[in-house]
Protein backbone atom coordinates (compact mmCIF):
# COMPACT_ATOMS: atom_id res chain seq x y z
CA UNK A 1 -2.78 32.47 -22.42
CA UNK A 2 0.75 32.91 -21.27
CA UNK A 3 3.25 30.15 -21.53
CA UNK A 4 3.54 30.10 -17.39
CA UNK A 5 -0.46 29.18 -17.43
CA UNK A 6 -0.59 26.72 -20.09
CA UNK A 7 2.51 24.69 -18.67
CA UNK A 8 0.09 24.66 -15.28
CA UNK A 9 -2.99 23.25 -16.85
CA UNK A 10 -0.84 20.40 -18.75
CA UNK A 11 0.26 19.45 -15.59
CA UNK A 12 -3.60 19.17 -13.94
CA UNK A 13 -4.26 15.60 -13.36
CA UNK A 14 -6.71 13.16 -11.32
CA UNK A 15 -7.43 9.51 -10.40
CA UNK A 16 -9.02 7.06 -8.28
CA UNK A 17 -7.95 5.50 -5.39
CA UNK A 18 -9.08 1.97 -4.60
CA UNK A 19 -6.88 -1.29 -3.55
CA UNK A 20 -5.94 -3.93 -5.68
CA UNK A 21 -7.80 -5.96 -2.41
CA UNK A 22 -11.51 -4.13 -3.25
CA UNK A 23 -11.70 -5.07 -7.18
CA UNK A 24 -14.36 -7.61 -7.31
CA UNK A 25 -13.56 -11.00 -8.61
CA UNK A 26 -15.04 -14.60 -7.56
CA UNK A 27 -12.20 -15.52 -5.67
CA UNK A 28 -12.75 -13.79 -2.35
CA UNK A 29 -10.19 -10.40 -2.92
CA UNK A 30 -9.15 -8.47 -5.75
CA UNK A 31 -6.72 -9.92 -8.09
CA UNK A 32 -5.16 -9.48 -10.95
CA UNK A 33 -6.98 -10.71 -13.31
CA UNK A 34 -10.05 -9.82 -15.66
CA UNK A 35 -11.28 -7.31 -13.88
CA UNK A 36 -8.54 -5.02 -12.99
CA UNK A 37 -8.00 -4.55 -16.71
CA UNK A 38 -11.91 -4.06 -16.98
CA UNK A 39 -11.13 -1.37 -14.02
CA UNK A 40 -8.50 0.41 -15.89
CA UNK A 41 -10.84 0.71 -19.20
CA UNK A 42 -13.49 2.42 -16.79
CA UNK A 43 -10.83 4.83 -15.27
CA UNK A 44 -9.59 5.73 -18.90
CA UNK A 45 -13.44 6.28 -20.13
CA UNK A 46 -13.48 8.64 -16.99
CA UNK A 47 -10.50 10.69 -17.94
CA UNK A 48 -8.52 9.89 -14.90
CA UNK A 49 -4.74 9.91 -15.06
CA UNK A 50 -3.72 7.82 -12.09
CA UNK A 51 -4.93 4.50 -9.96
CA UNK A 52 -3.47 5.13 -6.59
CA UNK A 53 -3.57 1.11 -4.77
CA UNK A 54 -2.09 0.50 -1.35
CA UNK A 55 0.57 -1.63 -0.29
CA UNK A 56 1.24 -4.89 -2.58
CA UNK A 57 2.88 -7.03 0.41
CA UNK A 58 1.52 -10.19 1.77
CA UNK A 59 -0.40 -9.20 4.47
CA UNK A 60 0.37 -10.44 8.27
CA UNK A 61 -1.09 -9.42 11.67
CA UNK A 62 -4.29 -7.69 11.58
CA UNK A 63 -4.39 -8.31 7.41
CA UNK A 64 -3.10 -4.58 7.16
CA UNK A 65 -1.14 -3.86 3.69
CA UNK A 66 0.96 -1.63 6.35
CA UNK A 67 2.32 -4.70 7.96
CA UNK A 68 3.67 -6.88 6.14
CA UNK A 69 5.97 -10.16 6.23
CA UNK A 70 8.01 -8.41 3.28
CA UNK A 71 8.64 -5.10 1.94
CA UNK A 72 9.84 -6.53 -1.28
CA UNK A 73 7.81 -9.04 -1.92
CA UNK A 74 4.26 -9.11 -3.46
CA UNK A 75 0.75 -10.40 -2.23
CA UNK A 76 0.03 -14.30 -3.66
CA UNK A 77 -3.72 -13.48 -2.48
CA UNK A 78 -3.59 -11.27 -5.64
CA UNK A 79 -2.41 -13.96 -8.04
CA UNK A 80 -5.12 -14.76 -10.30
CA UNK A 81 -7.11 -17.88 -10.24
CA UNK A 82 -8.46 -17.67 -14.18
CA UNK A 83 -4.92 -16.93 -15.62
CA UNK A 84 -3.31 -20.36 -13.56
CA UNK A 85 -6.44 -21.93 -15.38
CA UNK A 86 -5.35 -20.35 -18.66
CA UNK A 87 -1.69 -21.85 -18.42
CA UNK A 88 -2.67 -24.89 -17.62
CA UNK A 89 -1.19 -24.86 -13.86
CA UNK A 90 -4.92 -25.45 -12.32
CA UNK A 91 -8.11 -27.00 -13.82
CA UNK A 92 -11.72 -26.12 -13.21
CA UNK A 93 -12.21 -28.93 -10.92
CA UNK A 94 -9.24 -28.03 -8.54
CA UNK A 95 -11.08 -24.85 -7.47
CA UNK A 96 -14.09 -27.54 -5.92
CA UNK A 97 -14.31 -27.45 -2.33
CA UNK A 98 -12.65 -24.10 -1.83
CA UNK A 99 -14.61 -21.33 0.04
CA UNK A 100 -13.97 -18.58 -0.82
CA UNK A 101 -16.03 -16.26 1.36
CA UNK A 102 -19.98 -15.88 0.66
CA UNK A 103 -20.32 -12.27 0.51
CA UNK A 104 -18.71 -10.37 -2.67
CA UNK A 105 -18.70 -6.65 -1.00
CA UNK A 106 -16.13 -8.22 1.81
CA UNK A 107 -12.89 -10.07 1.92
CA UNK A 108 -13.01 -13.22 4.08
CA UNK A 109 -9.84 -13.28 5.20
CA UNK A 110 -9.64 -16.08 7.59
CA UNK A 111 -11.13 -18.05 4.45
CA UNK A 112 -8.08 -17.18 2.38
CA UNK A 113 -5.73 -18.16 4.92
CA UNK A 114 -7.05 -21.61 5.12
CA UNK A 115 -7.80 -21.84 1.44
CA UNK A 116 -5.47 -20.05 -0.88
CA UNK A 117 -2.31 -21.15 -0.40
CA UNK A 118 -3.07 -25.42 -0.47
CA UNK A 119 -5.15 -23.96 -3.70
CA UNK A 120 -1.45 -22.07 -4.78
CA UNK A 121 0.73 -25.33 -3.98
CA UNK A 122 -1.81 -27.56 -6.69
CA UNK A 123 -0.76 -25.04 -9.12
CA UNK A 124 2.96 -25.16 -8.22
CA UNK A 125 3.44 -28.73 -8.73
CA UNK A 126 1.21 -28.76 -11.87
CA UNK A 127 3.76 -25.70 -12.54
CA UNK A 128 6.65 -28.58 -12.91
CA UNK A 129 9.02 -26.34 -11.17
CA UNK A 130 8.19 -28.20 -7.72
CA UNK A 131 10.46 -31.75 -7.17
CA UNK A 132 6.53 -33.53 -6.27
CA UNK A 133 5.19 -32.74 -10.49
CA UNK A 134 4.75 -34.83 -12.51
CA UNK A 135 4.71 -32.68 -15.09
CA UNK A 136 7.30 -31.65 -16.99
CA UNK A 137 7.66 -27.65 -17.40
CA UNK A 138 7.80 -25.31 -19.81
CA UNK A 139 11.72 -24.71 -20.96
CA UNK A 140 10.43 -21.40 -21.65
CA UNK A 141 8.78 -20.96 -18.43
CA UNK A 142 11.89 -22.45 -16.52
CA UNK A 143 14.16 -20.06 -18.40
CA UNK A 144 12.32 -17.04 -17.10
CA UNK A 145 11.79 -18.38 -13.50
CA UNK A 146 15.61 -19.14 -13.18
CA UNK A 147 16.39 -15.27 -14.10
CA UNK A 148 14.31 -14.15 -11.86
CA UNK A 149 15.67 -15.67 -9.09
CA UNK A 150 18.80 -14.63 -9.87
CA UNK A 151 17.87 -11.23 -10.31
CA UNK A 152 16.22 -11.51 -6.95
CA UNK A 153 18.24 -13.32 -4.98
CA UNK A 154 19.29 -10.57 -2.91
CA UNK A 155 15.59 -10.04 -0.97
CA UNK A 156 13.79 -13.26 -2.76
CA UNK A 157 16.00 -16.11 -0.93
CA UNK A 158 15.71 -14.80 2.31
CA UNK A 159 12.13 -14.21 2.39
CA UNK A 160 11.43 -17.90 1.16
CA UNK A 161 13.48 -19.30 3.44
CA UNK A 162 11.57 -17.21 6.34
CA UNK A 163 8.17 -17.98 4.71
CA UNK A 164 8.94 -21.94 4.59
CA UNK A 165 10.26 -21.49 8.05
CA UNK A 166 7.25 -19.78 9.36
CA UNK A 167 4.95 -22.61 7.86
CA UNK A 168 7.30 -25.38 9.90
CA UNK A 169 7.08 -23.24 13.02
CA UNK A 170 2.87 -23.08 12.47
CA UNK A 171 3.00 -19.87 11.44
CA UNK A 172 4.57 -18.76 14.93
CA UNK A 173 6.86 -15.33 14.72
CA UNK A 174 10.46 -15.89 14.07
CA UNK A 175 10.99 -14.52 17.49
CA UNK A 176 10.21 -18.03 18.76
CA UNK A 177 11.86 -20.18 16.27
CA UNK A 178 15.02 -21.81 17.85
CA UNK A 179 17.74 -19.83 18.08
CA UNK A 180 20.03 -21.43 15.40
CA UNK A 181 17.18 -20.08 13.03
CA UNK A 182 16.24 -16.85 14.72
CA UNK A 183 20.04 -16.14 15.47
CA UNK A 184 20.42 -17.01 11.22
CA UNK A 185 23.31 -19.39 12.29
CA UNK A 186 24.99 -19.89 8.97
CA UNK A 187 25.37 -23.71 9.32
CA UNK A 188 21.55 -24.13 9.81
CA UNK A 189 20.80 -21.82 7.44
CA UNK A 190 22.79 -23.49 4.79
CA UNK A 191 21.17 -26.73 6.02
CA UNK A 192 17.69 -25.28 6.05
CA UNK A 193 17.89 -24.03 2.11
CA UNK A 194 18.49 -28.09 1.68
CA UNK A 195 16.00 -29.74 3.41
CA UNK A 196 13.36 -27.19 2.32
CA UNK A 197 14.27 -27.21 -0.59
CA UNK A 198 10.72 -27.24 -2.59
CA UNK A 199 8.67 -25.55 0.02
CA UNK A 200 11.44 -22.34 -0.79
CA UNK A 201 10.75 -22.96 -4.47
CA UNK A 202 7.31 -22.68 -3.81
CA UNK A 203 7.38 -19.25 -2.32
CA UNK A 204 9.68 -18.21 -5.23
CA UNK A 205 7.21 -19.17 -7.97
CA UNK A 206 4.51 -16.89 -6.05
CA UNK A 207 6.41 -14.26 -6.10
CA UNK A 208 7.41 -15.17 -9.84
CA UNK A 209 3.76 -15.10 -11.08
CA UNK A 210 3.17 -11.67 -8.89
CA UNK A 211 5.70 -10.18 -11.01
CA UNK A 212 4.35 -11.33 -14.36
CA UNK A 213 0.98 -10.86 -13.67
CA UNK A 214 1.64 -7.10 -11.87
CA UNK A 215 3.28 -5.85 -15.12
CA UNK A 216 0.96 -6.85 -17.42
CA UNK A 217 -1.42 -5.18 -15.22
CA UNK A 218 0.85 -2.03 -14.85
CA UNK A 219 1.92 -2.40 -19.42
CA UNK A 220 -1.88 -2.55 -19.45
CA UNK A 221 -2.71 0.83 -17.68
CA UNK A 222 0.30 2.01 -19.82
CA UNK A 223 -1.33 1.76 -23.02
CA UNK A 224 -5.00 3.33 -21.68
CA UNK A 225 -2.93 6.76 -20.22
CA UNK A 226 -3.22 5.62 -16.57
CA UNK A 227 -0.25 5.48 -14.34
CA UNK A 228 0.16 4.05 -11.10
CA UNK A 229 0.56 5.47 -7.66
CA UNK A 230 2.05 2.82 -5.16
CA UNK A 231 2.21 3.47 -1.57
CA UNK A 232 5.50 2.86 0.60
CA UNK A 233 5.06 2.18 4.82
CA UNK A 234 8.15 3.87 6.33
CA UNK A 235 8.14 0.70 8.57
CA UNK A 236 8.26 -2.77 8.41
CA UNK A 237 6.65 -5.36 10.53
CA UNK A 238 8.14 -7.24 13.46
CA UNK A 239 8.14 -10.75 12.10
CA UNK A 240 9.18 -9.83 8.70
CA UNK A 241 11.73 -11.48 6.64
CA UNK A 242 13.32 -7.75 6.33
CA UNK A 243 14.16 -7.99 10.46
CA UNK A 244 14.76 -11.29 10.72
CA UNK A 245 17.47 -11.20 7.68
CA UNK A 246 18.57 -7.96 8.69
CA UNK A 247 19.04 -6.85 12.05
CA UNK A 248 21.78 -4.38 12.15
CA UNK A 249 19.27 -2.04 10.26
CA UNK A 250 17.20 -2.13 13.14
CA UNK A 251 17.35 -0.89 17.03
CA UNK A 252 17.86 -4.61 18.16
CA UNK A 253 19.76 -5.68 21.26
CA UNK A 254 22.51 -8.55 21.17
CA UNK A 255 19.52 -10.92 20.77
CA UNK A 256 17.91 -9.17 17.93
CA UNK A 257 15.14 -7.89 20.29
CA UNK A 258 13.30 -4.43 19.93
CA UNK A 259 14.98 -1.70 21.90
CA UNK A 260 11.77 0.88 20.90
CA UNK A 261 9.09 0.66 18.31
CA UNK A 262 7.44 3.10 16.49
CA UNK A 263 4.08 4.87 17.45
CA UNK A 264 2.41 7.86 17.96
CA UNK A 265 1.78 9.71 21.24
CA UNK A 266 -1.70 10.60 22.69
CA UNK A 267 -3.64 12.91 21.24
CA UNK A 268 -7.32 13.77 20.67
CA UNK A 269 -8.20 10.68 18.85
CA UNK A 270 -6.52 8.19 21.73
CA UNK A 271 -5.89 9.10 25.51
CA UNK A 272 -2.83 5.97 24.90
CA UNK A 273 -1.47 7.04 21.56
CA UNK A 274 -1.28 4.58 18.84
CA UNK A 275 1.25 1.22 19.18
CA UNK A 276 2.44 0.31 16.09
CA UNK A 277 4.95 -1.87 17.23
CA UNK A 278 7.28 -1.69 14.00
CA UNK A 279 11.11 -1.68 14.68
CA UNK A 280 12.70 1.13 14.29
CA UNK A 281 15.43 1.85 12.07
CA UNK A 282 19.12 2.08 13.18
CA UNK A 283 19.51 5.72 11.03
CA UNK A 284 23.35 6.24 11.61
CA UNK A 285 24.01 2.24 10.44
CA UNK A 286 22.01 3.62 7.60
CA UNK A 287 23.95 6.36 7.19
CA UNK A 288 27.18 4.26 7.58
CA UNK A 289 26.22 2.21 4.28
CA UNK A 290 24.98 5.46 1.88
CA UNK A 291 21.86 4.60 2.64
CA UNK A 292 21.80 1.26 0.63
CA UNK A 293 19.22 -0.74 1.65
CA UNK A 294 16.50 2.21 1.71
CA UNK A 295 17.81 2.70 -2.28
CA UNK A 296 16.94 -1.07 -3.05
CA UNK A 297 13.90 -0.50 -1.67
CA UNK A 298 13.16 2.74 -3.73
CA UNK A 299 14.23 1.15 -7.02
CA UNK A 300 12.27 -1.92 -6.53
CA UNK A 301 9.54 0.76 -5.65
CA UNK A 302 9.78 2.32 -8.59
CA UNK A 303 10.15 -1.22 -10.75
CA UNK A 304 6.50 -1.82 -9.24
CA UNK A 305 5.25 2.08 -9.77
CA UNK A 306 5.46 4.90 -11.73
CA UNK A 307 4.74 7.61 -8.78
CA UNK A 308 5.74 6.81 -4.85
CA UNK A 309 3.66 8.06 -1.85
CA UNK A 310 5.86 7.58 1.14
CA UNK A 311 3.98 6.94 4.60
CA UNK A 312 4.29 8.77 7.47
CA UNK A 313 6.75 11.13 6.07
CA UNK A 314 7.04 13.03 9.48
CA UNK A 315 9.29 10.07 10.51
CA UNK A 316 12.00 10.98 8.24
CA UNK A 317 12.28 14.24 10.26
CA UNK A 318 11.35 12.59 13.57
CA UNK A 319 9.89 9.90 15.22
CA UNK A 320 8.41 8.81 18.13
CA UNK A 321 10.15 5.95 20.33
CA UNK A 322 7.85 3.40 22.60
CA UNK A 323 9.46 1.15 24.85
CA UNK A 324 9.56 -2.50 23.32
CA UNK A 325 7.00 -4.01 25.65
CA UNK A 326 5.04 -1.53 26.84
CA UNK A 327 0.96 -2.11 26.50
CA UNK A 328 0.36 1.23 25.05
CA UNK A 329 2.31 4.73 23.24
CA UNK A 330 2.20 6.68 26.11
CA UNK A 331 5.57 6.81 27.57
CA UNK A 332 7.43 6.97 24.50
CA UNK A 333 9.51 9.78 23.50
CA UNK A 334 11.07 11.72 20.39
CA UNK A 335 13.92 11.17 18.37
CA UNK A 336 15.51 12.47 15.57
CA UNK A 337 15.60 11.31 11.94
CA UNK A 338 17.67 10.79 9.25
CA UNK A 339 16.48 14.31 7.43
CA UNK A 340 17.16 15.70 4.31
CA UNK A 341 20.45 13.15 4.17
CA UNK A 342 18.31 10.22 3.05
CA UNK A 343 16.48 12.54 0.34
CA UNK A 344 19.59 13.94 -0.83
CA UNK A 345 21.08 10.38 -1.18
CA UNK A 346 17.95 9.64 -3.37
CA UNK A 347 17.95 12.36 -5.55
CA UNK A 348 21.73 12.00 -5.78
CA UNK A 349 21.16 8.64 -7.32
CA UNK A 350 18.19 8.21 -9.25
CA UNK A 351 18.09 12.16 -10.57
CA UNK A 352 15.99 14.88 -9.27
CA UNK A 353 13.07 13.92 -10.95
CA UNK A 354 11.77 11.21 -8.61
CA UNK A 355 7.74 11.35 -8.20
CA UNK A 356 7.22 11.15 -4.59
CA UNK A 357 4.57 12.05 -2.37
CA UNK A 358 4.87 13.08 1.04
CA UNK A 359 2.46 12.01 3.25
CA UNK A 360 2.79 15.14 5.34
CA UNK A 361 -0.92 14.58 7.12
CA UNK A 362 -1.15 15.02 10.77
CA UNK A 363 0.27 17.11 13.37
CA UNK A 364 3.65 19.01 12.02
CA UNK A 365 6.52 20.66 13.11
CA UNK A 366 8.33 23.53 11.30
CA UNK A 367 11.05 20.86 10.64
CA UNK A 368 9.15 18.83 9.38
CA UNK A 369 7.47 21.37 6.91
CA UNK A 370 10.96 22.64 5.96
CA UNK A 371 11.81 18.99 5.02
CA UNK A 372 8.87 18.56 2.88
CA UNK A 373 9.66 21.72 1.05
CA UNK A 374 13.13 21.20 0.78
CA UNK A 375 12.72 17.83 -1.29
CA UNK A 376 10.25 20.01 -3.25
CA UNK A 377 7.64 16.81 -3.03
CA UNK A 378 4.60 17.49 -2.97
CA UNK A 379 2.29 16.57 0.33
CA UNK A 380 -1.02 15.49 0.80
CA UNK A 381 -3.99 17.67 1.27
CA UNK A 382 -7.56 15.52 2.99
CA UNK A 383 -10.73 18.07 2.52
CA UNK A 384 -12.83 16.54 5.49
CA UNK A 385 -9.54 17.60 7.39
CA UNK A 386 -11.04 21.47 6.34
CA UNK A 387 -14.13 22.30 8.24
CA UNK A 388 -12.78 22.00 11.91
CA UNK A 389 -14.87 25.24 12.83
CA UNK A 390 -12.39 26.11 15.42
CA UNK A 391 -9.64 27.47 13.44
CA UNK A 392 -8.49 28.50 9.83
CA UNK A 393 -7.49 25.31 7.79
CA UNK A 394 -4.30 24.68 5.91
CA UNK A 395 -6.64 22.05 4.15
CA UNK A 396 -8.94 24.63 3.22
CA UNK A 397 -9.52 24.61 -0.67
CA UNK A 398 -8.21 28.46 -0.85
CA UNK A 399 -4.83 28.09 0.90
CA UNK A 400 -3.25 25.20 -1.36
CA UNK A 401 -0.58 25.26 -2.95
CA UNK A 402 -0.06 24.06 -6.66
CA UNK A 403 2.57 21.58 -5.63
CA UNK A 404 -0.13 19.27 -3.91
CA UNK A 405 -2.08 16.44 -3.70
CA UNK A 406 -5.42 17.24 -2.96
CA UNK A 407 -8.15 14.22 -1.65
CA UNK A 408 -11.26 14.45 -0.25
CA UNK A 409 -10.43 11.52 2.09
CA UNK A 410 -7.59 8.73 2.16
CA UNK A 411 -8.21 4.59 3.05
CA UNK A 412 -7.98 5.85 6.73
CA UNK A 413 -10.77 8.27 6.64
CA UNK A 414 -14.25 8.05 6.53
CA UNK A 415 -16.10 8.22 3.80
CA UNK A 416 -17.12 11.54 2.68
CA UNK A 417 -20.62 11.06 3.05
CA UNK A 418 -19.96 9.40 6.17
CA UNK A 419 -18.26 11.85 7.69
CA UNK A 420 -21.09 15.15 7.01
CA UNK A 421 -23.43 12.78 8.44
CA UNK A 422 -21.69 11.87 11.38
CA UNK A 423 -19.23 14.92 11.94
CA UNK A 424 -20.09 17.49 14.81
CA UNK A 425 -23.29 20.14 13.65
CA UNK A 426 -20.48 23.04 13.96
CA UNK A 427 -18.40 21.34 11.58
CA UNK A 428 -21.35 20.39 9.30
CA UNK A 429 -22.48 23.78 9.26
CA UNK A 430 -19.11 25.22 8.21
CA UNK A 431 -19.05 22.78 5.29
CA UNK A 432 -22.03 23.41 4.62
CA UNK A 433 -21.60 27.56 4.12
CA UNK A 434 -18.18 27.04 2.31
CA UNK A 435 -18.98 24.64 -0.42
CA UNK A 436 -22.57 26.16 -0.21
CA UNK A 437 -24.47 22.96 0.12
CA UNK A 438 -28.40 22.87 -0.16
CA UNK A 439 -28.89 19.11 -0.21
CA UNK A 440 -27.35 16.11 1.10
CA UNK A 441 -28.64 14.44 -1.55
CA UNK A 442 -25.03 13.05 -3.67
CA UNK A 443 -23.07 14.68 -0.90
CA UNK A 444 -19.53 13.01 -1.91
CA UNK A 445 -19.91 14.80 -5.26
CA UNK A 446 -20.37 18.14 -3.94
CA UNK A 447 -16.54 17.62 -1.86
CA UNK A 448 -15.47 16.33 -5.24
CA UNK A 449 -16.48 19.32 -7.60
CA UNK A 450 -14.33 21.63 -4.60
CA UNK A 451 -11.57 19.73 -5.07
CA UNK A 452 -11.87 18.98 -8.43
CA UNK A 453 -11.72 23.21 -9.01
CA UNK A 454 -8.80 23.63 -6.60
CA UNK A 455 -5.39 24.52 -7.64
CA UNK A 456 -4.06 21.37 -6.65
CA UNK A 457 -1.58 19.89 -8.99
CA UNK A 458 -3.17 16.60 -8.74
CA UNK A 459 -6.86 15.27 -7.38
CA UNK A 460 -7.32 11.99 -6.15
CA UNK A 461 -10.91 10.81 -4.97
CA UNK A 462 -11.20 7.07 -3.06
CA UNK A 463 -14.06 5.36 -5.51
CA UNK A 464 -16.15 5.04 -2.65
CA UNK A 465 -16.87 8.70 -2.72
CA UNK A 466 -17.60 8.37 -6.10
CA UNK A 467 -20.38 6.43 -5.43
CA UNK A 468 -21.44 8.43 -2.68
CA UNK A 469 -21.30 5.54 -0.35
CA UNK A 470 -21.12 5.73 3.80
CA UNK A 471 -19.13 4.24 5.97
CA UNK A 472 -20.11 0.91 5.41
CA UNK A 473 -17.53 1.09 3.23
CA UNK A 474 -14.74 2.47 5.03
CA UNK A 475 -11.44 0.94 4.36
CA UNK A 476 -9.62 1.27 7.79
CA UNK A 477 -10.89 2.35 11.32
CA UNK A 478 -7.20 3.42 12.67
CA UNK A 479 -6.21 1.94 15.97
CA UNK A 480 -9.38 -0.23 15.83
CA UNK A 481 -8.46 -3.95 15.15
CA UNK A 482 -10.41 -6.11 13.06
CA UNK A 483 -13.10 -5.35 10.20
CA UNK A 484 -10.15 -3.24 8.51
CA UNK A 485 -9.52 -4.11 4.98
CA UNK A 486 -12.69 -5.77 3.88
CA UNK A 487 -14.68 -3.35 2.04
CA UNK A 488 -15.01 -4.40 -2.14
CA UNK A 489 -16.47 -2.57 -4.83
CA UNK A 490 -19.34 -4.41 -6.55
CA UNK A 491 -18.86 -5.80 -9.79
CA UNK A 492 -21.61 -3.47 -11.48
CA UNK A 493 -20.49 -0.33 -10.01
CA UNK A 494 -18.48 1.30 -12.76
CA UNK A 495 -20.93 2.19 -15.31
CA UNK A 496 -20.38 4.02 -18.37
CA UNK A 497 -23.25 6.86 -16.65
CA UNK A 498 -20.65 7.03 -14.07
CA UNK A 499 -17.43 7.48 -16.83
CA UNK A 500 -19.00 9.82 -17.82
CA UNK A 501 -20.27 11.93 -15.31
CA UNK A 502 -16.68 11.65 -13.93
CA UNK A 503 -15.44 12.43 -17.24
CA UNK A 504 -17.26 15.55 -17.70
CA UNK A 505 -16.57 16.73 -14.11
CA UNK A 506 -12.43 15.94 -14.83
CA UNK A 507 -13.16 17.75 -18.15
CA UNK A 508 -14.77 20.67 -16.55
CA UNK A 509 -11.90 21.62 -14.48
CA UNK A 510 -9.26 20.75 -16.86
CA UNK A 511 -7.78 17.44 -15.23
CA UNK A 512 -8.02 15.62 -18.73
């Protein structure tokens, strides 16, 4: 074996990709408690390398990762209840007369809305960090919480402040708030930080136990040989504390009003395009300032991660422009992005050795493929993207690269099994002669042995293929709002049979 071929197989990995959101727990949504470790143990029996998760934000309109009221902050829905019980900040009997939701496979999340936090605020004042306890806290405890905040300050205090804000304003967008707050007169800010005092110190201690609780989650995988892949929108949300802190970053008018937002034109898939309605950036105030906020935002990425995939990486190059306003995407038009600059500025300052993925899926330009290559990440290949009978595939097994991602479908795709049985008979029949398929009968694992065997650098699989399940379990219906986000894995789904099998098949194709 030559030393070119060897260093090639070393560098053959896989995972599993499932949100923190779809681990099961009692609590209504994933968290990060008992059985995310338990999670991690089954994807180290199975020989897997990487647990790719979406999004960690707090979730706002539509309960999408990919919109979210912060892009530092973390998700308190993924606090967990047990370990607040284990310090002593809730007892057994707080957690009566909480719903939770009734059905374990889906995430209730009207339920959580209503519930979690008022569940979240018993635990901060039994915390004694909140000026209502009547406990006294830890000096231990307080010593760590203070240095956080400092080490924070610079994204934590604003987003507190917007969150307590919100909660005054009944959860209205900060677009509606009076102008002294939307404006961020400094007066009323000042004065604001004062009289909400302990509702600020509230949303600091969330995002104090997120942080503690996410690295011994992230130490944990550590020690078992699993890293993890975190996933970075290119956007942020509307009513976000990001915009609302922030402007100039943004195309906002004297009034801090959209100019455009971002979307995607019409295509196949919608006769209207798809309205995002995320600001967009301001690229040459970016430029202006080296780039600095998008390199806090990479660091703190990387704090949280060990490998980045960055969303919608076709923006960087360009990106599409919708009138603020308009009902749907299809008067919008292109502009161009920041390019290579931003990429170089990264590299420039963290090394060359970043571990980024490109999400490169989608319609693309020869710019946009040059840009891909030139940061030498390495994109995303989706195999039910293959079989479109019509034409020769770039996501065809046979033409990948080595410098590639390979999946056999992503949280906005179908199911593998649910797309053979619902995909056109030309299509089916296509699969069907390339991967040679006799049976429907474990369908998903058939996709997964193909790209399993391909060259691809790296294999991920979404665990619902794994369990060859259909699109009752489909994480997100794009462009379709409501029922997105729901789908949980059942507690009893990761058996050792499974491990193994998934083991043997990593094994077999020398992704161990």
């Amino acid at each position: 074996m030559s030393k070119k071929t060897e260093k090639t197989l070393k560098t053959r990995r896989s995972g599993v990709l499932l949100p923190v959101s779809s681990i099961p727990s009692p609590y209504g949504i994933g968290t990060f408690g008992k059985e995310a470790f338990n999670f991690i143990d089954f994807l180290s029996k199975a020989g897997q390398s990487y647990w790719q998760i979406l999004p960690l934000g707090p979730t706002s309109y539509g309960d999408s990762p990919y919109q979210s009221f912060s892009t530092f902050a973390g998700n308190p829905y993924f606090i967990d209840i047990d370990i607040l019980i284990e310090r002593g900040f809730l007892k057994v009997e707080d957690l009566k007369g909480f719903d939770f939701g009734k059905d374990p496979s889906c995430v209730d999340y009207e339920k959580l809305y209503k519930g979690r936090f008022k569940l979240l605020e018993i635990a901060f004042r039994n915390s004694g960090l909140s000026s209502k306890s009547s406990n006294s806290a830890d000096p231990a405890y307080v010593k760590r919480f203070a240095s956080f905040i400092k080490t924070n300050a610079w994204w934590l205090d604003d987003y507190a402040l917007f969150m307590a804000l919100k909660n005054v304003h009944d959860g209205q967008g900060f677009n509606k708030w009076p102008d002294n707050e939307r404006l961020r007169d400094k007066a009323t800010i000042e004065k604001c930080m004062d009289k909400y005092d302990d509702e600020v110190n509230f949303y600091r201690f969330l995002q104090f136990e997120f942080a503690i609780q996410w690295a011994e989650i992230k130490n944990y995988a550590h020690q078992k040989g699993v890293e993890i892949i975190g996933d970075i929108p290119i956007y942020v949300a509307y009513d976000s504390a990001d915009t609302w802190a922030n402007p100039k970053l943004f195309q906002f008018d004297k009034d801090n009003v959209p100019l455009g937002v971002a979307g995607c034109p019409p295509d196949s898939f919608s006769a209207t395009g798809q309205l995002w309605g995320n600001p967009l950036y301001d690229w040459p105030y970016h430029k202006k300032t080296g780039y600095e906020w998008w390199m806090r935002r990479i660091s703190h990425c990387f704090e949280l991660y060990d490998v980045v995939r960055i969303d919608h990486f076709r923006g960087f190059d360009e990106y599409y422009s919708i009138p603020y306003g308009d009902p749907t995407a299809e008067f919008g038009h292109w502009e161009k992005g920041p390019g290579y600059d931003l990429f170089k500025t990264m590299k420039d300052k963290f090394g060359d050795s970043l571990r980024v993925i490109a999400e490169d899926l989608g319609f693309l330009t020869p710019s946009v493929l040059k840009l891909v290559q030139k940061t030498g990440f390495p994109g995303m290949k989706v195999l039910q993207f293959a079989f479109d009978s019509r034409e020769e595939s770039d996501y065809l097994p046979h033409n990948y690269p080595h410098n590639c991602i390979v999946y056999t479908g992503t949280h906005d795709n179908e199911t593998t099994r649910g797309w053979y049985e619902t995909c056109n008979s030309k299509d089916r029949a296509f699969a069907k002669k390339y991967l040679d398929i006799h049976t429907r009968k474990d369908i998903a694992w058939i996709f997964i042995r193909s790209a399993m065997a391909s060259v691809a650098d790296t294999c991920v699989i979404p665990m619902q293929d794994y369990l060859n399940l259909d699109d009752s379990a489909r994480i997100n219906t794009p462009s379709v709002l409501g029922g997105n986000w729901q789908w949980r894995l059942g507690k009893d789904a990761c058996t050792d049979e499974l491990a193994q099998r998934m083991y043997d098949m990593t094994k077999t194709y020398g992704r161990i």
